[in-house]
N, C-alpha and C. Protein backbone atom coordinates (compact mmCIF):
# COMPACT_ATOMS: atom_id res chain seq x y z
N UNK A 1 0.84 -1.18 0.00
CA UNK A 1 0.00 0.00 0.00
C UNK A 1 0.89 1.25 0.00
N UNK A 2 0.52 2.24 -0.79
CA UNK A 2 1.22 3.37 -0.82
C UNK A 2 1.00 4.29 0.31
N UNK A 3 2.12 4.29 1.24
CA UNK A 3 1.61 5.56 2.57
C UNK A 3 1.42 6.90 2.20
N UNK A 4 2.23 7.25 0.95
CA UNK A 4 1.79 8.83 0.24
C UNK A 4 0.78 8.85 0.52
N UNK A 5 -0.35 7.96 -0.67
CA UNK A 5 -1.65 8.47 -0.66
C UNK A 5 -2.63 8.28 0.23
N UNK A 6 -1.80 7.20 1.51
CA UNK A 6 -2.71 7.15 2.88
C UNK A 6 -2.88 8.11 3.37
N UNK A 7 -1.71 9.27 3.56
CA UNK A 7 -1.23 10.21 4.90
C UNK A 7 -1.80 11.74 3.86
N UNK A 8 -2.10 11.31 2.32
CA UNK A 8 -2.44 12.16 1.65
C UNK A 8 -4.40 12.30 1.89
N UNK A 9 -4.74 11.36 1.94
CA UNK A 9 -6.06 10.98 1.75
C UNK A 9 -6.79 11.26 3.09
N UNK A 10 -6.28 10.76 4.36
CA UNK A 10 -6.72 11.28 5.56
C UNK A 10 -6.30 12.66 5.96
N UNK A 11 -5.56 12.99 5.60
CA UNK A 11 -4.96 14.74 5.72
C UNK A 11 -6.51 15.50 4.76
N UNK A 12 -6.56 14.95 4.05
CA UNK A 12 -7.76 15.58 3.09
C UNK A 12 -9.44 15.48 3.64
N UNK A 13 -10.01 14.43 3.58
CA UNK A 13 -10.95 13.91 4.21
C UNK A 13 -11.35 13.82 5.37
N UNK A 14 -10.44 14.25 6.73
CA UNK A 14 -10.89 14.18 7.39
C UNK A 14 -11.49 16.02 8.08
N UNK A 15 -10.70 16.75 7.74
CA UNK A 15 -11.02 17.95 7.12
C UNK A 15 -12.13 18.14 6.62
N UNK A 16 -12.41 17.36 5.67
CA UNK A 16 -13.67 17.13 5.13
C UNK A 16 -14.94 17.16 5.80
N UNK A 17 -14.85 15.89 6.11
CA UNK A 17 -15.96 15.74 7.39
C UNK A 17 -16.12 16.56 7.97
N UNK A 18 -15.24 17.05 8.81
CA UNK A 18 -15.52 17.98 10.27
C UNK A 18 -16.33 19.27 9.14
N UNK A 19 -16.11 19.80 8.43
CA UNK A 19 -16.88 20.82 7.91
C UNK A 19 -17.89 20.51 7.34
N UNK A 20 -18.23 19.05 6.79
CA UNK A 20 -19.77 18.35 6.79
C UNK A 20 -20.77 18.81 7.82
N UNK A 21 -20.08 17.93 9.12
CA UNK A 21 -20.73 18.61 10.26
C UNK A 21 -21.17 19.83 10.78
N UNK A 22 -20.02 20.73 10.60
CA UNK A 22 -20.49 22.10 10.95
C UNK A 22 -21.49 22.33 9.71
N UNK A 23 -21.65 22.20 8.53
CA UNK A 23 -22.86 22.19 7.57
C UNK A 23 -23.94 22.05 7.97
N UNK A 24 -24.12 20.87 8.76
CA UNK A 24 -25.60 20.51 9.14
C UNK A 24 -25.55 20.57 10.32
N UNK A 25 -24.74 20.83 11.22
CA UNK A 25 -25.38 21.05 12.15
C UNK A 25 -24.51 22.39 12.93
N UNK A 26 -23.74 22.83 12.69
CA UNK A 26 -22.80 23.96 13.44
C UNK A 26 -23.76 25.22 13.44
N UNK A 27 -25.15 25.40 13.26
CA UNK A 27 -25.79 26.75 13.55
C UNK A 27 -26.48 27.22 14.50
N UNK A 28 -26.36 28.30 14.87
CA UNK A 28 -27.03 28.65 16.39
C UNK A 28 -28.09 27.89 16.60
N UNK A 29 -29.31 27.80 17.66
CA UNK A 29 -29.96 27.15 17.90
C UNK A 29 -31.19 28.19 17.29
N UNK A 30 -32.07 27.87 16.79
CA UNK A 30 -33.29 28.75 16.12
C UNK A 30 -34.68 28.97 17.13
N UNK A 31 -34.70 29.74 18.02
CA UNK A 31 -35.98 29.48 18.68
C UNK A 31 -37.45 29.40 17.94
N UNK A 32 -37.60 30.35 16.81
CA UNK A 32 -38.65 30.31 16.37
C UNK A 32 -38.26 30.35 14.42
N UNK A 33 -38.09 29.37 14.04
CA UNK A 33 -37.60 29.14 12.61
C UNK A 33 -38.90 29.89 12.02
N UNK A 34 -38.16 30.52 11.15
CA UNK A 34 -39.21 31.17 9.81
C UNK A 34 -38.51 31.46 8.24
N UNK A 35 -38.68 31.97 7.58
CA UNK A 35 -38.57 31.74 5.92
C UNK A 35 -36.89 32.52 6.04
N UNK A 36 -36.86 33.56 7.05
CA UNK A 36 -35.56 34.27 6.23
C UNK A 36 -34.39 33.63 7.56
N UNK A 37 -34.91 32.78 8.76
CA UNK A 37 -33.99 32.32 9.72
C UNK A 37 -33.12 30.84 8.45
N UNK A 38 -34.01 30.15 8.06
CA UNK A 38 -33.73 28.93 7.39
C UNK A 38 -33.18 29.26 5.76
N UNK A 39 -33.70 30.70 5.31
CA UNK A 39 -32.85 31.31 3.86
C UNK A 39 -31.71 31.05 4.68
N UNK A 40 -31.25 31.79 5.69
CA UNK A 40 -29.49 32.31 5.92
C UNK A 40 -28.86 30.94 6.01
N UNK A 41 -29.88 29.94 7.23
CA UNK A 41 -29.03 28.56 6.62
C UNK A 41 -28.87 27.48 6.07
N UNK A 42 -29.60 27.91 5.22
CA UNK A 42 -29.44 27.30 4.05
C UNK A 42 -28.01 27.76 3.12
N UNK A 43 -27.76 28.83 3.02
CA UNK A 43 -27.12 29.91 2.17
C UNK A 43 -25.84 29.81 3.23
N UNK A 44 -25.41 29.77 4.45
CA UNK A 44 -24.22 28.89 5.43
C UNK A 44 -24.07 27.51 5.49
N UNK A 45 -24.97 26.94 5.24
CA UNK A 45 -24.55 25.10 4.92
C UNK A 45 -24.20 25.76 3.11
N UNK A 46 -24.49 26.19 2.44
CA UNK A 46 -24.01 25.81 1.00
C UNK A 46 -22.71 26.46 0.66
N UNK A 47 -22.38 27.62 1.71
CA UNK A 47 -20.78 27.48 1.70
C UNK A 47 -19.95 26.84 2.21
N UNK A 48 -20.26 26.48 3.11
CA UNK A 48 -19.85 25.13 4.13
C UNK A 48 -19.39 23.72 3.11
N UNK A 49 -20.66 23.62 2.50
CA UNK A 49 -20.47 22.37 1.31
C UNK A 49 -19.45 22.99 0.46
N UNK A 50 -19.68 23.95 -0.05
CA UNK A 50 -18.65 24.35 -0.94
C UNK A 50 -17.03 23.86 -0.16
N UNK A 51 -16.62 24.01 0.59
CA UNK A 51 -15.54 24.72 1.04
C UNK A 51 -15.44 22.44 1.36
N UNK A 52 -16.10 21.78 2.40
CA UNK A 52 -16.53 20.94 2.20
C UNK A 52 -15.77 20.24 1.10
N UNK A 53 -16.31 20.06 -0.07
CA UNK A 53 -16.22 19.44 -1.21
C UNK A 53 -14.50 19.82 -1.94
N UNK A 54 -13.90 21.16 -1.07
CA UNK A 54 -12.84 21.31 -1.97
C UNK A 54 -12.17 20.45 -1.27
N UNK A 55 -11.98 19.77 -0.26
CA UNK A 55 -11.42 18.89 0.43
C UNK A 55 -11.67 17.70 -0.33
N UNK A 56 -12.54 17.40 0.06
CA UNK A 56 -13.85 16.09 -0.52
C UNK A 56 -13.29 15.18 -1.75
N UNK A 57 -13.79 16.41 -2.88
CA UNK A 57 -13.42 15.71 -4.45
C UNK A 57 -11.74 15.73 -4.56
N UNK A 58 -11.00 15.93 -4.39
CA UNK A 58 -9.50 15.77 -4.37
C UNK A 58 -8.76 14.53 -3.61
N UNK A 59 -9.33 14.81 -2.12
CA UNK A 59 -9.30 13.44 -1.54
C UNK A 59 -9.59 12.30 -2.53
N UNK A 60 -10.92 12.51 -2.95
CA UNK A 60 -11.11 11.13 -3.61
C UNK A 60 -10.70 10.63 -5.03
N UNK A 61 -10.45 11.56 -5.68
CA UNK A 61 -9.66 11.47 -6.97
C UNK A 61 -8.67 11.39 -7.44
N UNK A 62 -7.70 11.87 -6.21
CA UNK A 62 -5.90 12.34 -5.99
C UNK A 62 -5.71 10.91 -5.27
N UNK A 63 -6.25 10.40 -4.54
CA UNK A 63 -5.57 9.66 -3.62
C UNK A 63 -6.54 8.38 -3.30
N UNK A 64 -8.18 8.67 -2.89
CA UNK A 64 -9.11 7.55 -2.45
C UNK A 64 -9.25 6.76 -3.43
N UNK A 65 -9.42 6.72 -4.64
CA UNK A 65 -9.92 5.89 -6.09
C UNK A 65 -8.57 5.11 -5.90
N UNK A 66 -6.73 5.49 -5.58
CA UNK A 66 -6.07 4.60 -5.81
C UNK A 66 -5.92 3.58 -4.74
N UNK A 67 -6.77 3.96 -3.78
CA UNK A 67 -6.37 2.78 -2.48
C UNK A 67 -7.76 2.18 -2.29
N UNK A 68 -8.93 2.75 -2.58
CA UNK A 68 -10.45 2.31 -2.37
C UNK A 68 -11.42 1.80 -3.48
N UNK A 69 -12.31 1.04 -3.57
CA UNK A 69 -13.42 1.06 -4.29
C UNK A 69 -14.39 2.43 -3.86
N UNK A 70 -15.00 2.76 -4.96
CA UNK A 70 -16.17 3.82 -4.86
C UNK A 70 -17.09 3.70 -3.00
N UNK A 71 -17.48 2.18 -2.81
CA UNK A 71 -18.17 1.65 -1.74
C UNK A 71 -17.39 2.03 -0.76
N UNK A 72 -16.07 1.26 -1.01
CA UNK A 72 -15.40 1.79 0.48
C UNK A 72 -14.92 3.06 0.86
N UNK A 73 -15.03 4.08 -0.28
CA UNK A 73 -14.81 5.40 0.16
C UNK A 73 -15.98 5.61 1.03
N UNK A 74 -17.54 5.38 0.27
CA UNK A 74 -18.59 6.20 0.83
C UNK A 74 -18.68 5.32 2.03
N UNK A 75 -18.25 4.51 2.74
CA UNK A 75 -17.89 3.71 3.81
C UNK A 75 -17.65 4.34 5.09
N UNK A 76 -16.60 4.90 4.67
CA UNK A 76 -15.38 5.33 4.98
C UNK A 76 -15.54 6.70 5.30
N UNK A 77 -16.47 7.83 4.25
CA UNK A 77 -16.84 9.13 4.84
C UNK A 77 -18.06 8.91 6.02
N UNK A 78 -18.69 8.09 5.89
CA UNK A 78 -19.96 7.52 6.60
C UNK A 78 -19.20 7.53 8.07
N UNK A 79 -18.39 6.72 7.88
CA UNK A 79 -17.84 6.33 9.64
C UNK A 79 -17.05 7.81 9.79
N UNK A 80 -16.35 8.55 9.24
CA UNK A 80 -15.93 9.85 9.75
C UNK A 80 -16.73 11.05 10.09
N UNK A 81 -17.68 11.32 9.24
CA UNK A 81 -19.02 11.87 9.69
C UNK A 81 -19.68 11.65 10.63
N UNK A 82 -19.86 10.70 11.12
CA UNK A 82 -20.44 10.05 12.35
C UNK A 82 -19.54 10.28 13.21
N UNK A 83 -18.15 9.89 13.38
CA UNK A 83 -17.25 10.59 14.56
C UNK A 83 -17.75 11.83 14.44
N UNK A 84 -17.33 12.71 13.77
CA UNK A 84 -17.35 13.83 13.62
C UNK A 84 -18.77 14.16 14.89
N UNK A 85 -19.81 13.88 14.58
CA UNK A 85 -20.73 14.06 14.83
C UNK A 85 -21.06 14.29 16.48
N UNK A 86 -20.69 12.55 16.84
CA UNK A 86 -20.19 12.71 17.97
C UNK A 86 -19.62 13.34 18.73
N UNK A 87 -18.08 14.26 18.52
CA UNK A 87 -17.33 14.59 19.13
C UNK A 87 -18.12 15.92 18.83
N UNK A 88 -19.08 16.59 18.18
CA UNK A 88 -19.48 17.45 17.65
C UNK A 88 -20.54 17.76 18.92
N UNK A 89 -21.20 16.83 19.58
CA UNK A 89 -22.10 16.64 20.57
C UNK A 89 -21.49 16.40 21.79
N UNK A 90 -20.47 15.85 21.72
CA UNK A 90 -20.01 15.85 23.37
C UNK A 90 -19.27 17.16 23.22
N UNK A 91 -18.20 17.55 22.21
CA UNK A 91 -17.35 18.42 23.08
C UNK A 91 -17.83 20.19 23.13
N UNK A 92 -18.95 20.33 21.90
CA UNK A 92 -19.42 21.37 21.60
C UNK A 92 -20.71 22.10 22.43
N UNK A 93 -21.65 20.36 22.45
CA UNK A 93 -22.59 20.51 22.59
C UNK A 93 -22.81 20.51 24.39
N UNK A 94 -21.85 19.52 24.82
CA UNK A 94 -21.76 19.14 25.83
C UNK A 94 -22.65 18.53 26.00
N UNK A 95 -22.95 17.30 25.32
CA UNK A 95 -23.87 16.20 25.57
C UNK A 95 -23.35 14.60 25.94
N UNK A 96 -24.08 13.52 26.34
CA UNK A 96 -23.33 12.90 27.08
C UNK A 96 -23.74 11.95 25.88
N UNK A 97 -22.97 10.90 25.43
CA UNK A 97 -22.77 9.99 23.99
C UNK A 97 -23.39 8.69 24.77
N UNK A 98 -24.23 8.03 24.59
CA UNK A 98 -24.07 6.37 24.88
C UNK A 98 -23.15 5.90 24.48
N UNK A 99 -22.99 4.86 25.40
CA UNK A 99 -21.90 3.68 24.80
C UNK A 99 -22.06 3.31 23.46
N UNK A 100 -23.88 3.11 23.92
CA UNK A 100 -24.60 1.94 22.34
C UNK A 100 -23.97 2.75 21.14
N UNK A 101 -23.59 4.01 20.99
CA UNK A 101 -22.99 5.11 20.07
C UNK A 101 -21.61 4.36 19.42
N UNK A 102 -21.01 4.78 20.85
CA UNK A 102 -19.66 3.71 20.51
C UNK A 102 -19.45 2.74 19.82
N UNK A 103 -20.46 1.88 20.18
CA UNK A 103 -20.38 0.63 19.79
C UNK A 103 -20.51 0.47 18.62
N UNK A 104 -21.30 1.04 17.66
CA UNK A 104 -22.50 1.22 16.88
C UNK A 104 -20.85 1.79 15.84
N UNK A 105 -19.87 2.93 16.32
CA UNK A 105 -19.09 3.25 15.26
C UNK A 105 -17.92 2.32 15.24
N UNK A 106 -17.73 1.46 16.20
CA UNK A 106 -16.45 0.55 16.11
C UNK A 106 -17.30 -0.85 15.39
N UNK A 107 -18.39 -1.05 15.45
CA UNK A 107 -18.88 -2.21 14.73
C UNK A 107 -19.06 -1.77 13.11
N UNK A 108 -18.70 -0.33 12.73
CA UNK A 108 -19.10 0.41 11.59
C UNK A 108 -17.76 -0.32 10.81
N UNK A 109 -16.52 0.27 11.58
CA UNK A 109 -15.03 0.25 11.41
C UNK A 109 -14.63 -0.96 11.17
N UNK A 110 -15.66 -2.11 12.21
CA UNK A 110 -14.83 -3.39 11.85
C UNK A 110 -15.31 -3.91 10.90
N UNK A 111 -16.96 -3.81 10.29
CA UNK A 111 -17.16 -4.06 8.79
C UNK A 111 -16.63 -3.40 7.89
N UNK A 112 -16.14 -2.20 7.93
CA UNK A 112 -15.81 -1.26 7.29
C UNK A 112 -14.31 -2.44 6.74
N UNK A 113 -13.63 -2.65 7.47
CA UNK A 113 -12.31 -3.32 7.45
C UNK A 113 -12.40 -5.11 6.69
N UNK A 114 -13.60 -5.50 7.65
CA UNK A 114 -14.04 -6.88 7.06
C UNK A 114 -14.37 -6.86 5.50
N UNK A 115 -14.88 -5.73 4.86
CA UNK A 115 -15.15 -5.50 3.72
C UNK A 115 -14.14 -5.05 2.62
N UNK A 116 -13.34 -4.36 2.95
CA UNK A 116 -12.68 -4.10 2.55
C UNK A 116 -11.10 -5.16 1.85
N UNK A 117 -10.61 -5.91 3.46
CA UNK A 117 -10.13 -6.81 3.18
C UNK A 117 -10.48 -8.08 2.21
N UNK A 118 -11.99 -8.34 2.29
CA UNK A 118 -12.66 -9.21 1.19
C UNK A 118 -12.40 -8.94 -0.28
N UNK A 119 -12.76 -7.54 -0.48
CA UNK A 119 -12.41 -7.16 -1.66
C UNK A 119 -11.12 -7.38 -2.30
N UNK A 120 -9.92 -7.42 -1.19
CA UNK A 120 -8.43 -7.63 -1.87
C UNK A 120 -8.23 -8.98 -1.99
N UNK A 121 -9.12 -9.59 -1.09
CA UNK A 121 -8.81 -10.93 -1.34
C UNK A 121 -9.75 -11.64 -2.70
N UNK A 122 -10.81 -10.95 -2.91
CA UNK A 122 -11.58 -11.33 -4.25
C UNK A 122 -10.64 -10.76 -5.45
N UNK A 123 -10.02 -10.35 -5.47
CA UNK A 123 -9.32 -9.27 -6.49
C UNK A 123 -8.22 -10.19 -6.92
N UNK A 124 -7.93 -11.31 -6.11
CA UNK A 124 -6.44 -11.82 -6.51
C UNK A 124 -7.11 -13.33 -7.22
């Protein structure tokens, strides 16, 4: 495996994510949502994505396509998004995570891995 495009690909993507998150969910709290509270964020998640995606599509074209299948990328942003998310709620939000959470992303990781390895071994 090439470590370039490992140390290239997680340097990229994970970046990624974390500004996914703040996309959908990094905005003040709305007490009473109405047409021009949900214009503005709408119009802050779509720079967010923007900015988002310049990470995103490079990661996956520069570096994810040569170490991943298409599946195991979207795998792979799935389980980082979800950290993300998490740590997005405990350390921001100051909310308290279940375990079942935990569990739920290391059982993500170990299919994530079980699958992956299958594939190299179908490949030969």
């Amino acid at each position: 495996m090439n470590y370039k495009n490992i140390i290239g690909f997680l340097l990229t993507i994970i970046p990624g994510s974390f500004i996914y998150v703040l996309a959908n969910f990094g905005h003040p709290k709305i007490s009473k949502p109405n047409f021009n509270n949900i214009t503005k964020l709408i119009i802050i998640s779509c720079i967010y994505a923007c900015v988002e995606y310049a990470f995103k599509i490079p990661s996956y074209y520069i570096f994810g396509l040569n170490l991943f299948s298409q599946l195991t990328l979207q795998m792979i942003w799935f389980t980082l998004t979800t950290i993300g998310v998490i740590l997005y709620e405990k350390y921001y939000l100051k909310q308290i995570i279940p375990f079942s959470s935990y569990l739920c992303v290391f059982g993500i990781l170990v299919l994530l891995y079980v699958e992956s390895h299958l594939r190299i071994k179908t490949k030969k």
